[in-house]
N, C-alpha and C. Protein backbone atom coordinates (compact mmCIF):
# COMPACT_ATOMS: atom_id res chain seq x y z
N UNK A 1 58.00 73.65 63.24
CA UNK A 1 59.26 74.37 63.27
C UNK A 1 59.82 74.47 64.69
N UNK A 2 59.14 74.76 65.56
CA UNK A 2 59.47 74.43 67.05
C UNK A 2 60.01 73.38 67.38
N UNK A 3 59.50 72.64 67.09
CA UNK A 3 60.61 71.08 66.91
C UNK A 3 61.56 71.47 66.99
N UNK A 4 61.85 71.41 65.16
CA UNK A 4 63.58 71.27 64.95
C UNK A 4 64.40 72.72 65.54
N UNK A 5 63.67 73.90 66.08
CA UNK A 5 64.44 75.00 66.65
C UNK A 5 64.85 74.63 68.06
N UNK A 6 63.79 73.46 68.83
CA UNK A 6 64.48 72.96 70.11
C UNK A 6 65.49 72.10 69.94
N UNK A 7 65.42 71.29 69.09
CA UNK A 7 66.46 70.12 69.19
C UNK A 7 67.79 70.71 68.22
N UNK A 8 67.74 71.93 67.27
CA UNK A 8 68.78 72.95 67.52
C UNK A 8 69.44 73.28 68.62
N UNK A 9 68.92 73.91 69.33
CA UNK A 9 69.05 74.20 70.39
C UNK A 9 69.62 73.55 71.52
N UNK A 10 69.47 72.60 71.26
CA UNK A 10 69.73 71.24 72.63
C UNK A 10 71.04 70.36 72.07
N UNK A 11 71.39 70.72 70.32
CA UNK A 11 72.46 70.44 69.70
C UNK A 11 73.26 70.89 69.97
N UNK A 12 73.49 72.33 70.35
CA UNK A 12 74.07 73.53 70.36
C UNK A 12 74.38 73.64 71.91
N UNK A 13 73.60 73.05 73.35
CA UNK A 13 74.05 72.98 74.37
C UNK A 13 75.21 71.49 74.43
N UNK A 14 74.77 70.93 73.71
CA UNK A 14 75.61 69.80 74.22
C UNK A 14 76.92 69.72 73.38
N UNK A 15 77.27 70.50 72.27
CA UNK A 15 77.93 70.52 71.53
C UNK A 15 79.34 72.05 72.32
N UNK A 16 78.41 72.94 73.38
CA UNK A 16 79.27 73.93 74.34
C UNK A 16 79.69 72.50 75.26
N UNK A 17 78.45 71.51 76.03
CA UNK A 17 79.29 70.64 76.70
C UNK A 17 80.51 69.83 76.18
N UNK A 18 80.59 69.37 74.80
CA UNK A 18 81.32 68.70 74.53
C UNK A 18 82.83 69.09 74.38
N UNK A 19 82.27 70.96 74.18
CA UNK A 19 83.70 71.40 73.90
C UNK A 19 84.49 71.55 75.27
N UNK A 20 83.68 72.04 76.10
CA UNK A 20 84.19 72.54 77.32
C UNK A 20 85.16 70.85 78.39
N UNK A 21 84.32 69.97 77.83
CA UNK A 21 84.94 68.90 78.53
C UNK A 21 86.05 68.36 77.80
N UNK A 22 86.26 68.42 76.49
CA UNK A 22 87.47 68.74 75.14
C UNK A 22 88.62 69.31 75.67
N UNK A 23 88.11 70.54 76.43
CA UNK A 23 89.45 71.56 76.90
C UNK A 23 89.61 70.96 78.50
N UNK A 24 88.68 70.43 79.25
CA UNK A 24 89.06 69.98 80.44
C UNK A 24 89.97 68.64 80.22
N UNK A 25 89.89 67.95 79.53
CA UNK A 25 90.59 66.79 79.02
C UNK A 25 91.95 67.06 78.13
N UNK A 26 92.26 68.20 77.29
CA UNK A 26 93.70 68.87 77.20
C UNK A 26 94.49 69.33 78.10
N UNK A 27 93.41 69.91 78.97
CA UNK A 27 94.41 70.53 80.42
C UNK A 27 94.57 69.16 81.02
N UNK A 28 94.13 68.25 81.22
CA UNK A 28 94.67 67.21 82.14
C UNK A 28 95.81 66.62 81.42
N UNK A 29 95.38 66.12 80.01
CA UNK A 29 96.49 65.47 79.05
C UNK A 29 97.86 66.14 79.58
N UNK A 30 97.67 67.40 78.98
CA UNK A 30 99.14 68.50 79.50
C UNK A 30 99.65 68.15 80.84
N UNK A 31 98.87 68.65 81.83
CA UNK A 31 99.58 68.32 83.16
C UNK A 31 100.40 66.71 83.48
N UNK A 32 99.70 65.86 82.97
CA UNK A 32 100.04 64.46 82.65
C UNK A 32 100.78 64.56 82.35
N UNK A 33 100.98 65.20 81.15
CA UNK A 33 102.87 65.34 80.37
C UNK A 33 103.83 65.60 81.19
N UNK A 34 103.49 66.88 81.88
CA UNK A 34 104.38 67.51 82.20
C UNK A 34 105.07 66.77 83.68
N UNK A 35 103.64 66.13 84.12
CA UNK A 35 104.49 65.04 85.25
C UNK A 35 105.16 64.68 85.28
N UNK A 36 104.84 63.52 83.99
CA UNK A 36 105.80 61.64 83.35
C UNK A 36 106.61 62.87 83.35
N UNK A 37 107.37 63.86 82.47
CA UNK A 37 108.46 64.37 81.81
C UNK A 37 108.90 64.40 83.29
N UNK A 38 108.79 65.42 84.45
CA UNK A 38 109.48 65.75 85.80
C UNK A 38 109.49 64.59 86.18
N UNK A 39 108.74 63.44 86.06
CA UNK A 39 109.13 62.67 87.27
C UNK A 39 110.78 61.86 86.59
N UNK A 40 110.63 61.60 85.26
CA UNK A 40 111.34 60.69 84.41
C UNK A 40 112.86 61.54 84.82
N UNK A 41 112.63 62.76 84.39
CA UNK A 41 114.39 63.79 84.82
C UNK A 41 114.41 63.52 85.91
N UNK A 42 113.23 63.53 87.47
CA UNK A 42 113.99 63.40 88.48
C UNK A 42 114.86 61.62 88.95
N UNK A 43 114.49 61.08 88.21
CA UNK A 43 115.17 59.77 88.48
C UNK A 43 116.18 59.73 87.80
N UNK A 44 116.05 59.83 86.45
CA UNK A 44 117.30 60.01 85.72
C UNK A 44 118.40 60.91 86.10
N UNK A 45 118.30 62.30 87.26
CA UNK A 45 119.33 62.95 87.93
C UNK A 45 119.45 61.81 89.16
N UNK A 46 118.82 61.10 89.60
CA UNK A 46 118.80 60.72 91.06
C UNK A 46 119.71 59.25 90.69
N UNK A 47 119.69 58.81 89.84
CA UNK A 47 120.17 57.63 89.47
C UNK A 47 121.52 57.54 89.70
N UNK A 48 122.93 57.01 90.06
CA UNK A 48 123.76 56.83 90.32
C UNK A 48 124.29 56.44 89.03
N UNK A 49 125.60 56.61 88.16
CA UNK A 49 126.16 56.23 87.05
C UNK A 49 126.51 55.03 87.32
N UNK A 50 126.34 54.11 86.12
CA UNK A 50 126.70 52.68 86.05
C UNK A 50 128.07 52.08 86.45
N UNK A 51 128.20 51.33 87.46
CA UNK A 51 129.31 51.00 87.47
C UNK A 51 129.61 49.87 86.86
N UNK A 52 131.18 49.95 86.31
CA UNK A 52 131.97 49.14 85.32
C UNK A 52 132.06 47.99 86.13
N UNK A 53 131.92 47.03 85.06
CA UNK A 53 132.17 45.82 85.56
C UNK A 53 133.82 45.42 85.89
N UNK A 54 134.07 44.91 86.47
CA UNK A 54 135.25 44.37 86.74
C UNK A 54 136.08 43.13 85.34
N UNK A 55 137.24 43.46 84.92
CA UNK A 55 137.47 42.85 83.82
C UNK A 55 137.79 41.26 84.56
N UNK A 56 138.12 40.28 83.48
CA UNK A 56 138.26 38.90 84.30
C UNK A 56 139.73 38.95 84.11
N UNK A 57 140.36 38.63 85.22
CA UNK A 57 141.68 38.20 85.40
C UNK A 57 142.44 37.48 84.83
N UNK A 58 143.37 37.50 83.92
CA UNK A 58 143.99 36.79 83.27
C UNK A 58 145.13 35.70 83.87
N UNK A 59 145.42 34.94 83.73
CA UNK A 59 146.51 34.05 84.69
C UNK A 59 147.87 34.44 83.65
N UNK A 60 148.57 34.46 84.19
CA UNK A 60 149.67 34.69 83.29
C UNK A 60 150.70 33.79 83.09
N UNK A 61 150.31 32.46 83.62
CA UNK A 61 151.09 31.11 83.38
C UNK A 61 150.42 30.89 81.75
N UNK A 62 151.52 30.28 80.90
CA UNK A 62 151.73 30.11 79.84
C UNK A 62 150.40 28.38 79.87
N UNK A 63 149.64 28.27 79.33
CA UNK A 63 148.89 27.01 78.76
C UNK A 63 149.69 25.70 78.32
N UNK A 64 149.25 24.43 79.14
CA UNK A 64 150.45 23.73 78.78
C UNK A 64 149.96 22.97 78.28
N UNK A 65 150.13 22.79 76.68
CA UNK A 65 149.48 21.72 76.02
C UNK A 65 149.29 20.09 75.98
N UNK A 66 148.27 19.73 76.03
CA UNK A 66 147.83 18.30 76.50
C UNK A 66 148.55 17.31 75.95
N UNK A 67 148.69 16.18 76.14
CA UNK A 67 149.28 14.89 75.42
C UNK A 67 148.17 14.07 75.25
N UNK A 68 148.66 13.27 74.04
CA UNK A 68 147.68 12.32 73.88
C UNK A 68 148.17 10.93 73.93
């Protein structure tokens, strides 16, 4: 019975480690988030609005149809 009450036991420590490194690995996930999210708004404010392209110029001489 000593047996299986140690390796209880040794279930039960590694199973507090597993949780505790569970929640150290959510808190990082989160902070991660919350980076990408700040860094992504600060470029997207920092970014300059697109400028319009320039339309193409039309000639306004009439097309003079070819001969054949």
């Amino acid at each position: 019975m000593t047996r299986i009450d140690r390796m209880i036991t040794d279930l039960q420590k590694l199973y507090a480690k597993r949780s505790a490194l569970d929640t150290q690995i959510q808190g990082i996930e989160a902070s991660l988030v919350f980076e990408a999210k700040a860094t992504s708004r600060s470029a997207l404010a920092e970014k300059p609005p697109a400028a319009k392209k320039p339309e193409a110029k039309k000639s306004a001489a009439p097309k003079k149809p070819t001969k054949k």
